[in-house]
C-alpha atoms as a PDB file:
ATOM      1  CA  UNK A   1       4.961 -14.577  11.110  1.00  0.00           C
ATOM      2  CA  UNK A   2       4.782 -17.453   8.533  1.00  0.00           C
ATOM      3  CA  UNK A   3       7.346 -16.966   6.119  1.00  0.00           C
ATOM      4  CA  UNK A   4       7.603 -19.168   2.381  1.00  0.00           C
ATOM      5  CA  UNK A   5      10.917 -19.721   1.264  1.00  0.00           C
ATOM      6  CA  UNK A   6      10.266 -20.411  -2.930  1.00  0.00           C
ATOM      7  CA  UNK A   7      12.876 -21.903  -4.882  1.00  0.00           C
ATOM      8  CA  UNK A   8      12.594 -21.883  -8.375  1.00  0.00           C
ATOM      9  CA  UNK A   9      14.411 -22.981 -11.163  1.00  0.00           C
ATOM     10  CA  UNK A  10      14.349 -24.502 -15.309  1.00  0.00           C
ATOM     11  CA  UNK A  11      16.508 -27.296 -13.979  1.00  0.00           C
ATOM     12  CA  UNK A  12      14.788 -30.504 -12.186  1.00  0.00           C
ATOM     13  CA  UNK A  13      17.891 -32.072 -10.932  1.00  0.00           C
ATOM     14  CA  UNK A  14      19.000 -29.128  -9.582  1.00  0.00           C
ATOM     15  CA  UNK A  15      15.335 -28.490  -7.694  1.00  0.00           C
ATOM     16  CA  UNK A  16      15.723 -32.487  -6.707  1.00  0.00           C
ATOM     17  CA  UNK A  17      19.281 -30.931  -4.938  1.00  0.00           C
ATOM     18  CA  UNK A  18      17.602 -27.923  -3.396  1.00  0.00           C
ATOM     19  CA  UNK A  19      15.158 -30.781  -1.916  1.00  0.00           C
ATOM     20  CA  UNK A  20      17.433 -32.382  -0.206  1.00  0.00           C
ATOM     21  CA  UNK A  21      19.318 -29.155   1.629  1.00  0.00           C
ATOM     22  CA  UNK A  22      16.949 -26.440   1.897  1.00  0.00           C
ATOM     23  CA  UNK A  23      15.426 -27.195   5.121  1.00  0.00           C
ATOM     24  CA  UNK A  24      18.260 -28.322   6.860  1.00  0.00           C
ATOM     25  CA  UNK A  25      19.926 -25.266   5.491  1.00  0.00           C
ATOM     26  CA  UNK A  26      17.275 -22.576   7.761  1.00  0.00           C
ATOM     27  CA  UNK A  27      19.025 -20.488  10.013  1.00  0.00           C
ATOM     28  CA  UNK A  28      18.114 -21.891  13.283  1.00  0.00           C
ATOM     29  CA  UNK A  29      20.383 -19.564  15.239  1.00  0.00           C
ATOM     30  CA  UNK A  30      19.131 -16.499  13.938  1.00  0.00           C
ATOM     31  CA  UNK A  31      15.402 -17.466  14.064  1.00  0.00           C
ATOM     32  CA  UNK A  32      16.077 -17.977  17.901  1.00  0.00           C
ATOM     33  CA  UNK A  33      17.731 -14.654  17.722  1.00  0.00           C
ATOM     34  CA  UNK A  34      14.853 -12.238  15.832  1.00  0.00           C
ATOM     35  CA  UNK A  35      12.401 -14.476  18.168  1.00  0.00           C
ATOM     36  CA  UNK A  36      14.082 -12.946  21.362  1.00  0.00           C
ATOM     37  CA  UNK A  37      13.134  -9.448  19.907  1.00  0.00           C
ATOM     38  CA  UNK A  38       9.524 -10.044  19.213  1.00  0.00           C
ATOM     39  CA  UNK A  39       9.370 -11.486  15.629  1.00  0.00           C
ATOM     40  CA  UNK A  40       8.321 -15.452  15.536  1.00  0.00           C
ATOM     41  CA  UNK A  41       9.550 -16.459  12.224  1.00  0.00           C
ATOM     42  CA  UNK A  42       7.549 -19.695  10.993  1.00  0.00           C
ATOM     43  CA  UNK A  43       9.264 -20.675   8.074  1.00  0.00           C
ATOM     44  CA  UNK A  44       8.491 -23.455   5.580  1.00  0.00           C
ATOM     45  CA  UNK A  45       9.934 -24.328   1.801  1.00  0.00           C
ATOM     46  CA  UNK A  46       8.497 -25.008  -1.001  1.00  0.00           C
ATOM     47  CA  UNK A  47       9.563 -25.463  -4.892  1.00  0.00           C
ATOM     48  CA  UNK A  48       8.395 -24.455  -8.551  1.00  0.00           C
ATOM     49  CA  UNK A  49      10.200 -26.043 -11.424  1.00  0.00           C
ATOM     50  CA  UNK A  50       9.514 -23.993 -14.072  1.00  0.00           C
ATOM     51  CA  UNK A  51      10.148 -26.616 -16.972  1.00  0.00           C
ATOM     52  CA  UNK A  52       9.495 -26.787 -20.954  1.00  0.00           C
ATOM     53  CA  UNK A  53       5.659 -27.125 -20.686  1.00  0.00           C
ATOM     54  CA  UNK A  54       5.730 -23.730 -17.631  1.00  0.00           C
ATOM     55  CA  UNK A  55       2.536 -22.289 -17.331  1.00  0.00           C
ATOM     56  CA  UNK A  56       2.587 -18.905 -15.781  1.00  0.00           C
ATOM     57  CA  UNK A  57      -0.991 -19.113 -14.561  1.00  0.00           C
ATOM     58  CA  UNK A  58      -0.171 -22.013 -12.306  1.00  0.00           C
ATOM     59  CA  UNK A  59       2.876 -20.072 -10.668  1.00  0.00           C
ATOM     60  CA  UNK A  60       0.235 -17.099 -10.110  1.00  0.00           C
ATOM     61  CA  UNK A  61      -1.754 -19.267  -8.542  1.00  0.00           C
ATOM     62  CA  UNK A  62       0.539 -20.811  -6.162  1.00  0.00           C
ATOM     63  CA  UNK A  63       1.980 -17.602  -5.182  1.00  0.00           C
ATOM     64  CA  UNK A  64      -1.528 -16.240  -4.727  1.00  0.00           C
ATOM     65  CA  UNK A  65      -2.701 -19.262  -2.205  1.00  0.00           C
ATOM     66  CA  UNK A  66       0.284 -17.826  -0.264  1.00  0.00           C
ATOM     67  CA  UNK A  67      -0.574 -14.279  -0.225  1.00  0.00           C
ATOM     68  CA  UNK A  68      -3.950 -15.654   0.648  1.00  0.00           C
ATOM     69  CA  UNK A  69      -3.394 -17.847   3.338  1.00  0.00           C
ATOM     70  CA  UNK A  70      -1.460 -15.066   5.865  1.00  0.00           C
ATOM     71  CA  UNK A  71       2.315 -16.098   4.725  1.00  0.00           C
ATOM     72  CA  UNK A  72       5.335 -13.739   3.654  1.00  0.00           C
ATOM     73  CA  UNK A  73       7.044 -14.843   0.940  1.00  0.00           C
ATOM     74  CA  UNK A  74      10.860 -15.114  -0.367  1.00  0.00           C
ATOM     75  CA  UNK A  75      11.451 -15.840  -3.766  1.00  0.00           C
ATOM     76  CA  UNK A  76      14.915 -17.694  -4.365  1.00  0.00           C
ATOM     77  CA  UNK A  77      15.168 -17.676  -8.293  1.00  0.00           C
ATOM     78  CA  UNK A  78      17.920 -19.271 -10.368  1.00  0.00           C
ATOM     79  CA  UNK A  79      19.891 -16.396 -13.281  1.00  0.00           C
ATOM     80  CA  UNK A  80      18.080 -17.751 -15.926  1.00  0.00           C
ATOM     81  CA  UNK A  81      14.399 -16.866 -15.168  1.00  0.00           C
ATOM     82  CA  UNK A  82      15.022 -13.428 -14.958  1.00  0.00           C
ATOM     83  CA  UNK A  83      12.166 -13.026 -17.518  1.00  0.00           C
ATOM     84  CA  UNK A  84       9.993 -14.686 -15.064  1.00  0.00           C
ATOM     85  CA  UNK A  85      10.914 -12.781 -12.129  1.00  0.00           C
ATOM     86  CA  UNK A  86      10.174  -9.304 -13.335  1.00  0.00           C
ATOM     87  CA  UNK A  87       6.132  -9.133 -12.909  1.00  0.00           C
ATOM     88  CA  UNK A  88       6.804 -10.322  -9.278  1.00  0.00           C
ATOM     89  CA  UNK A  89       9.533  -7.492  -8.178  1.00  0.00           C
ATOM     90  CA  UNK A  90       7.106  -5.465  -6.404  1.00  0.00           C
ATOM     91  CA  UNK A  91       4.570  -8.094  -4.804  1.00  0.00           C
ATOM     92  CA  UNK A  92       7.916 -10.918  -3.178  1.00  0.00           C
ATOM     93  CA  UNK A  93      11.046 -10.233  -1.711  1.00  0.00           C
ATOM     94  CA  UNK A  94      13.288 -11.572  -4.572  1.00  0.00           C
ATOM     95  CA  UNK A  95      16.916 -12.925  -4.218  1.00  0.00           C
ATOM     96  CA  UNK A  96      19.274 -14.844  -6.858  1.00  0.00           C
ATOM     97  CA  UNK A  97      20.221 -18.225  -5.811  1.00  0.00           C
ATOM     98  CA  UNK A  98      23.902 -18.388  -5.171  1.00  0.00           C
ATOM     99  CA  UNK A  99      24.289 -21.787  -5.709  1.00  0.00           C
ATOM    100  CA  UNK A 100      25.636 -24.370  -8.518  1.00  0.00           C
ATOM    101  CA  UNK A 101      24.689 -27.565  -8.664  1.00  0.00           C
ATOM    102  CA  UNK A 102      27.410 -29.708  -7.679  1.00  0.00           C
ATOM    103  CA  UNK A 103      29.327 -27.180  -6.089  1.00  0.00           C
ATOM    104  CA  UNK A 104      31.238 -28.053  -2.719  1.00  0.00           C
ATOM    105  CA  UNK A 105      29.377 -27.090   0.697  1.00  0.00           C
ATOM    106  CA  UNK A 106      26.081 -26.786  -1.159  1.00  0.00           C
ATOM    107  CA  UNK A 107      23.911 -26.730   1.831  1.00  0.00           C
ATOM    108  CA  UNK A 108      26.170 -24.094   3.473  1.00  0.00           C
ATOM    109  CA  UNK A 109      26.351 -21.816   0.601  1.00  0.00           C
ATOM    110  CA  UNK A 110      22.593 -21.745   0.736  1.00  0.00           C
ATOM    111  CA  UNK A 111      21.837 -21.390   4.363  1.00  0.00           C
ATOM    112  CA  UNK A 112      24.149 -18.275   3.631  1.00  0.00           C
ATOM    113  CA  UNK A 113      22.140 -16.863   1.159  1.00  0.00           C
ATOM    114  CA  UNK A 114      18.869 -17.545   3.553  1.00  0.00           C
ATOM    115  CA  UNK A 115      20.201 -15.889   5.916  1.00  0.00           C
ATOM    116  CA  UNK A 116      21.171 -13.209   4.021  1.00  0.00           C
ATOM    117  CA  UNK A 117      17.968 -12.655   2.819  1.00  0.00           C
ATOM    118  CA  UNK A 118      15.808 -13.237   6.099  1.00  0.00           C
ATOM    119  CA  UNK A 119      17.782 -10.380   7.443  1.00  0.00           C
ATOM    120  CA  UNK A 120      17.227  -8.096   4.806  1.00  0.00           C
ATOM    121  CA  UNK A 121      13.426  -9.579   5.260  1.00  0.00           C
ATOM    122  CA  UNK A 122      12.838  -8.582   8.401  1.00  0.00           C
ATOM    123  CA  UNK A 123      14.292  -5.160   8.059  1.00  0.00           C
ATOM    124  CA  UNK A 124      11.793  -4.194   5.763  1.00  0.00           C
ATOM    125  CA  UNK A 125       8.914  -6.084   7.819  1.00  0.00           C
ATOM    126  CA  UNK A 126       9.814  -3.766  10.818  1.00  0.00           C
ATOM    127  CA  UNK A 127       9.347  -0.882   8.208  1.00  0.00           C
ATOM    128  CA  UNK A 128       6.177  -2.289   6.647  1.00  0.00           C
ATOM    129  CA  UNK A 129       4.944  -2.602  10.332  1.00  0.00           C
ATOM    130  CA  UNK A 130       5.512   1.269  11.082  1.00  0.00           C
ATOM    131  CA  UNK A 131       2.902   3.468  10.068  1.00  0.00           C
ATOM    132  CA  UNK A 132       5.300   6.211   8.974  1.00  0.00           C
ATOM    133  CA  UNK A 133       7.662   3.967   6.721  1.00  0.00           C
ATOM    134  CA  UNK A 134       4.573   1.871   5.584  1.00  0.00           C
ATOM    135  CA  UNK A 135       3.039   4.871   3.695  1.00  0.00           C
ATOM    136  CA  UNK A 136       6.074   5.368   1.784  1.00  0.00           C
ATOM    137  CA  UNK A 137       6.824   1.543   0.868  1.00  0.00           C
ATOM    138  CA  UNK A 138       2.923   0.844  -0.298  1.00  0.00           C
ATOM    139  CA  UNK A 139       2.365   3.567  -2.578  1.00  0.00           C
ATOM    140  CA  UNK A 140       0.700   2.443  -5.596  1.00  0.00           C
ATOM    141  CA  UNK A 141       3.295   0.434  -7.926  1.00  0.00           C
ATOM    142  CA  UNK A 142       1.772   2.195 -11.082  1.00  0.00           C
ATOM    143  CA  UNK A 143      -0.147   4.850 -10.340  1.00  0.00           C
ATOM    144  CA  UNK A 144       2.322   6.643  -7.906  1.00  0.00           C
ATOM    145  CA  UNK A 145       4.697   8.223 -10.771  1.00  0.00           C
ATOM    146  CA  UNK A 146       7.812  10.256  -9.592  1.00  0.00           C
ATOM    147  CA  UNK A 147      11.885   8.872 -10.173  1.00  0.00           C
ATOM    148  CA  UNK A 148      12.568   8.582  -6.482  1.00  0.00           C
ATOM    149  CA  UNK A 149       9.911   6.051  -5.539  1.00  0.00           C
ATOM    150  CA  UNK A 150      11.067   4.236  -8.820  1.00  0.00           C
ATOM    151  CA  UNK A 151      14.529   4.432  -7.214  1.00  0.00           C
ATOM    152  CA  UNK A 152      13.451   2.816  -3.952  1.00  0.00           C
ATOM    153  CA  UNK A 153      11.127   0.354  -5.548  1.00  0.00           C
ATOM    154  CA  UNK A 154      13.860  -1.082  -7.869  1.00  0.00           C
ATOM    155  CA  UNK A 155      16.788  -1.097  -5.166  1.00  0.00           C
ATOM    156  CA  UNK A 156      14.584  -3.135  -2.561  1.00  0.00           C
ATOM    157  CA  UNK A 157      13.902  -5.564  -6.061  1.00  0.00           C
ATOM    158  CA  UNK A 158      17.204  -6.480  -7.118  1.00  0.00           C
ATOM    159  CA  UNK A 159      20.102  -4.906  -4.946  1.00  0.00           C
ATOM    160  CA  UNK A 160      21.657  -8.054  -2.978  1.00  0.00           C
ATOM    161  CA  UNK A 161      24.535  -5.696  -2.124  1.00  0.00           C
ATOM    162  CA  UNK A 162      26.146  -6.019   1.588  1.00  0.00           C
ATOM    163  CA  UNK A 163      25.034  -1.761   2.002  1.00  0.00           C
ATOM    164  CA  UNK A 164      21.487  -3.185   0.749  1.00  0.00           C
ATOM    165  CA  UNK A 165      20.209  -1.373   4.233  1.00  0.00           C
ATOM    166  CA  UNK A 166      21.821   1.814   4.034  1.00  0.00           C
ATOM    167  CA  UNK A 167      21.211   2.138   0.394  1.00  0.00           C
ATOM    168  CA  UNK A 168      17.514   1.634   1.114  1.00  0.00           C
ATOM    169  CA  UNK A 169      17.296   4.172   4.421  1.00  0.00           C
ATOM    170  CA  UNK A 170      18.778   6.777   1.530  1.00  0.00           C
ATOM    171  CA  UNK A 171      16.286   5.641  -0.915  1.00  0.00           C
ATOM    172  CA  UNK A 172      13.338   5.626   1.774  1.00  0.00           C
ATOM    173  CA  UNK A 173      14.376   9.020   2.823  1.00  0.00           C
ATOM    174  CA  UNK A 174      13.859  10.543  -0.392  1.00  0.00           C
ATOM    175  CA  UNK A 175      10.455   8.968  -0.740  1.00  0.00           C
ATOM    176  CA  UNK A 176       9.931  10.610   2.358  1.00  0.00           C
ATOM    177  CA  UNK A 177      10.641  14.202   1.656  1.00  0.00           C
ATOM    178  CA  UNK A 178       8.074  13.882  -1.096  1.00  0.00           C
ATOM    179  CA  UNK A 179       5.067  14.312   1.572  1.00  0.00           C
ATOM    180  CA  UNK A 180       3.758  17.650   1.540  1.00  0.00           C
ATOM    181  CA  UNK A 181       0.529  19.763   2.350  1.00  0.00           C
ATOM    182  CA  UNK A 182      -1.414  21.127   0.085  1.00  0.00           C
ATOM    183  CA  UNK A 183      -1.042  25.425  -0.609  1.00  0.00           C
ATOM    184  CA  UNK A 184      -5.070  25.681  -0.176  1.00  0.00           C
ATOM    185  CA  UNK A 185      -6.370  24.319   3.275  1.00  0.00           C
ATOM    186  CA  UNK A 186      -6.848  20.857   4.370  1.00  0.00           C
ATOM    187  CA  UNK A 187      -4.567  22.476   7.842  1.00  0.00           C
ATOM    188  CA  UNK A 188      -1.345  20.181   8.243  1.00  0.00           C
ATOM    189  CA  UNK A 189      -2.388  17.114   6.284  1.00  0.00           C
ATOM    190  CA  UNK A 190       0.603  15.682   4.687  1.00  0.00           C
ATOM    191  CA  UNK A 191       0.446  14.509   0.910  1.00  0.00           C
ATOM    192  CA  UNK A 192       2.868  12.519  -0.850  1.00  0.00           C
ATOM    193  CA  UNK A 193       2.917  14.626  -4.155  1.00  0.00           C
ATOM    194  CA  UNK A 194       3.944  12.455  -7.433  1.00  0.00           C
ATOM    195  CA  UNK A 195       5.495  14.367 -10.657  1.00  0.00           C
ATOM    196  CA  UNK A 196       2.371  14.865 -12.314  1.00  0.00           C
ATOM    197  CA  UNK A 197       1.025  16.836  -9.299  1.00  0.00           C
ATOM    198  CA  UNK A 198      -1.221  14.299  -7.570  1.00  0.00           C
ATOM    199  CA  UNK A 199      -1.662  13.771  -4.089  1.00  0.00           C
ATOM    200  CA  UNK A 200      -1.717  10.976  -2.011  1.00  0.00           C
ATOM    201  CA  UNK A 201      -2.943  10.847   1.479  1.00  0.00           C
ATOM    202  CA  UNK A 202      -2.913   7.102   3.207  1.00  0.00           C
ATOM    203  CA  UNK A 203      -7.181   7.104   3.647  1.00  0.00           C
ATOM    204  CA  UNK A 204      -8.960   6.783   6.768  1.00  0.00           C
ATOM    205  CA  UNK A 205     -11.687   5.363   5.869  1.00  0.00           C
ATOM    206  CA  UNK A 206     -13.330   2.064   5.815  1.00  0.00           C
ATOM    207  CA  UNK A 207     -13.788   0.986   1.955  1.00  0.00           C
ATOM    208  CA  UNK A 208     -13.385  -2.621   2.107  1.00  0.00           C
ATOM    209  CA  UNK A 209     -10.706  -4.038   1.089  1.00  0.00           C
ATOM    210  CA  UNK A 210      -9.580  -3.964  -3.095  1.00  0.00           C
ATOM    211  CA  UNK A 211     -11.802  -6.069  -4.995  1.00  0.00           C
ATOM    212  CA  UNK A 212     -10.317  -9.388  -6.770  1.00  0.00           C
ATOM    213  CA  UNK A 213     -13.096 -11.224  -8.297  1.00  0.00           C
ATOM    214  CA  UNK A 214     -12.226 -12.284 -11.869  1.00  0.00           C
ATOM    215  CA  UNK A 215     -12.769 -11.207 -14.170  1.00  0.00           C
ATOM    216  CA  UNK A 216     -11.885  -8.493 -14.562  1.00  0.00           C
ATOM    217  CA  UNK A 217      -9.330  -9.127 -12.503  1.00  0.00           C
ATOM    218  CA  UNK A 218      -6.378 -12.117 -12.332  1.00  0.00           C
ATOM    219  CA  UNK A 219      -4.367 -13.907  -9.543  1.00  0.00           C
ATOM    220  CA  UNK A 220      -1.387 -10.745  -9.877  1.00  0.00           C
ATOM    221  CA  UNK A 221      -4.132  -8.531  -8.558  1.00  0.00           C
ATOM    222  CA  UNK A 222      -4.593 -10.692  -5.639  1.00  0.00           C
ATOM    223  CA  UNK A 223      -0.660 -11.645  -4.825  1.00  0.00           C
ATOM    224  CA  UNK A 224      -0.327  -7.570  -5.228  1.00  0.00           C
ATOM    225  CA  UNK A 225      -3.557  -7.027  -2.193  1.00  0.00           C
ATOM    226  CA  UNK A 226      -1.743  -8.798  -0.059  1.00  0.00           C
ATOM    227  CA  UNK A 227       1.749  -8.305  -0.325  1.00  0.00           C
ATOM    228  CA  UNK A 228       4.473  -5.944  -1.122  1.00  0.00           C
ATOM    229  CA  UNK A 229       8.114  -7.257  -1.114  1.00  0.00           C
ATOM    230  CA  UNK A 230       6.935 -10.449   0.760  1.00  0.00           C
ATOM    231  CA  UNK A 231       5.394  -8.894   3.487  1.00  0.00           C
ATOM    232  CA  UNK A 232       1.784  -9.220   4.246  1.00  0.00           C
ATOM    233  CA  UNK A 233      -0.238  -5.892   4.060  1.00  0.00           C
ATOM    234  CA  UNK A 234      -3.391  -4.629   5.134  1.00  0.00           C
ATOM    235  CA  UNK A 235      -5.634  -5.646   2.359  1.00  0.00           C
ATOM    236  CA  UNK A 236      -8.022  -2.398   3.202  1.00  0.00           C
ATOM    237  CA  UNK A 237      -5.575   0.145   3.013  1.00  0.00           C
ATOM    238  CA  UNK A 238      -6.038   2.732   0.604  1.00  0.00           C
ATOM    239  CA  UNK A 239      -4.968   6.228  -0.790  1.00  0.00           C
ATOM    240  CA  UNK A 240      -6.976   8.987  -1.382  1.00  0.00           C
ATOM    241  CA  UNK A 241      -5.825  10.758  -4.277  1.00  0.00           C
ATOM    242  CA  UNK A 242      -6.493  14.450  -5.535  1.00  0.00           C
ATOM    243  CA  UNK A 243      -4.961  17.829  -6.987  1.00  0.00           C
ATOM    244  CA  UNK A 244      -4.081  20.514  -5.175  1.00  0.00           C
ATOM    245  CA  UNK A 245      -7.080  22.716  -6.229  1.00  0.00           C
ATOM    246  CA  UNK A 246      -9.426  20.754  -9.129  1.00  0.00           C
ATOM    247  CA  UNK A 247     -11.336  18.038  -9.773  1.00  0.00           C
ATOM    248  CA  UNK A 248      -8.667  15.125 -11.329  1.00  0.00           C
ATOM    249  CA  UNK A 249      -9.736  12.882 -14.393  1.00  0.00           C
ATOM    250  CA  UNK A 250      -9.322   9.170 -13.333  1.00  0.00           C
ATOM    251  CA  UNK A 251      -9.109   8.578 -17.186  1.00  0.00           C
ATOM    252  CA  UNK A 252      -5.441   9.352 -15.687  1.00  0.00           C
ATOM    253  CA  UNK A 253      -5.022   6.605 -14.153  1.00  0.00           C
ATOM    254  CA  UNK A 254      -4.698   2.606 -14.954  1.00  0.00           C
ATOM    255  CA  UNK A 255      -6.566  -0.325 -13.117  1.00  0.00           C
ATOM    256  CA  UNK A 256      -4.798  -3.144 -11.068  1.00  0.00           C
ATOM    257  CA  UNK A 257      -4.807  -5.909 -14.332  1.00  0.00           C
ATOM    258  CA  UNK A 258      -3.541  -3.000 -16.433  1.00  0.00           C
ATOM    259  CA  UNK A 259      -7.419  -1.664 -17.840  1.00  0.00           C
ATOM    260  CA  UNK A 260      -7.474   2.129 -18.366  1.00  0.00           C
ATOM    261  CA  UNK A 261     -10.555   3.961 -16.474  1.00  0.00           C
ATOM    262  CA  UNK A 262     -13.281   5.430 -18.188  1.00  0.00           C
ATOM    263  CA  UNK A 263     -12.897   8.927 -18.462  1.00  0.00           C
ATOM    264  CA  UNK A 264     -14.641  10.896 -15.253  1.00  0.00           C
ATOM    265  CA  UNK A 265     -14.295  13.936 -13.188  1.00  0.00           C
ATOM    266  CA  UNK A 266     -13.821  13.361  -9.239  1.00  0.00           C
ATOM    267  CA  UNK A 267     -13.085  15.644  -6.006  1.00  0.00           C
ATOM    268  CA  UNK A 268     -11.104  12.387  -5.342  1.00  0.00           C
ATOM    269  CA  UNK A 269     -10.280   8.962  -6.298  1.00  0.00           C
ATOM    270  CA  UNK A 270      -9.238   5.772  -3.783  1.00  0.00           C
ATOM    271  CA  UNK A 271      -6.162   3.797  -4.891  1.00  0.00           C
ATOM    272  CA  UNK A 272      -4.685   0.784  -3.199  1.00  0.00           C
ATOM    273  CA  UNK A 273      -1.711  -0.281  -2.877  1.00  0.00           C
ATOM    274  CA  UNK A 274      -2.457  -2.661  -5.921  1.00  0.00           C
ATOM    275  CA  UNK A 275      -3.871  -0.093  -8.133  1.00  0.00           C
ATOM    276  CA  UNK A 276      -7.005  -1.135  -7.545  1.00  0.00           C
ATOM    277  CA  UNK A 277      -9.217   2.024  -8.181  1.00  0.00           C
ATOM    278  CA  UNK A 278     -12.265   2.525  -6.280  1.00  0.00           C
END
């Protein structure tokens, strides 16, 4: 698995210090170790100063050439681009750097927080990996609406707590217990029902995989195909969406780049992970 390790920060010199230690600073010892259970971490750095003249579309675009091009992705982000950080929560596995420049044992403080975060990394890559957990942890970002996936969605995104795993198991079992059948046929299907009633079934079928061809849309809606909290997912994989017993409106429901839909009536709709709506 090829994993990108992203540092960014406003300052230069202290991207200039994160130059010099960052790749020295990869956990050698515990790559050996997750590569003795069956995961071949392949991990490479890379850096983003995000200075006076920052343009967001060219850190879009770099994040979306790695989304593209098969890699997982950690953000390491300095406290100050917070503002910056937020429209990536969902779509890279986020973590603060702990780190000051000049501070003693700089390159040891940060292959702690590497490590740190590569276990928490894989944790959630063996989830993403299981069908079961999978269909919890993709649901659509926007279009899925109920507290608890919220709840999951915003622990995995910021918590850098050392009960990070068990608060997430709790978190990803309430998700869980969402999943349902519906009261009128369909036999044992299991739906995961959101608070306004819909139902989401992980689809079968083939369907291609969400389109990204802009415009309409922009280089979020491709980062979001291909990844959610780092981890490469299948760019095909959709939900099938419906009510219990009635048509549903998709005038309901809002587009990957944030475009409402045109008001329709359907037995069904097909939602990806994005919020692509097909």
């Amino acid at each position: 698995m090829k994993v990108k390790l992203y540092f960014l920060s406003r300052s230069t010199p202290f991207i200039e210090e994160l130059k010099k230690h960052a790749e020295g600073a990869i956990p050698v010892d515990y790559i050996k170790s997750v590569r003795s259970k069956g995961i071949n971490l392949d991990i490479t750095v890379d850096f983003f100063w995000v200075g006076a003249s920052f343009d967001p579309t060219e850190l879009d675009k770099r994040v979306a050439r790695f989304a593209q091009n098969g890699m997982g992705v950690i953000g390491f982000w300095t406290p100050d681009l917070s503002d910056v950080r937020g429209k990536y929560e969902i779509c890279l596995f986020n973590r603060r750097i702990a780190v000051e420049l000049g501070q003693s044992n700089f390159r040891n403080i940060i292959r702690k927080s590497i490590t740190k975060a590569l276990k928490s990394f894989v944790i959630l890559y063996r989830k993403l990996m299981n069908r079961g957990e999978a269909q919890a942890l993709t649901l659509p970002e926007v279009n899925f609406c109920h507290s608890k996936k919220s709840e999951l969605f915003a622990l995995i995104a910021n918590s850098e707590s050392n009960e990070f795993v068990v608060a997430m198991e709790k978190n990803l079992a309430a998700v869980k217990s969402l999943r349902q059948p519906k009261k009128r046929g369909h036999g044992k299907s299991q739906y995961f029902v959101d608070s306004r009633g819909y139902h989401f079934a992980l689809g079968h079928e083939a369907h291609g995989e969400a389109e990204t061809l802009m415009p309409p849309h922009n280089e979020l809606c491709k980062i979001r195909k291909h990844l959610r909290f780092g981890v490469q997912i299948d760019p095909t994989q959709h939900y099938n969406v419906s009510l219990d017993s009635s048509n549903i409106s998709s005038s309901d429901f809002v587009n990957c780049h944030g475009s409402e839909q045109a008001a329709a009536s359907h037995l069904h709709l097909n939602i990806f992970p994005n919020d692509f709506i097909r």
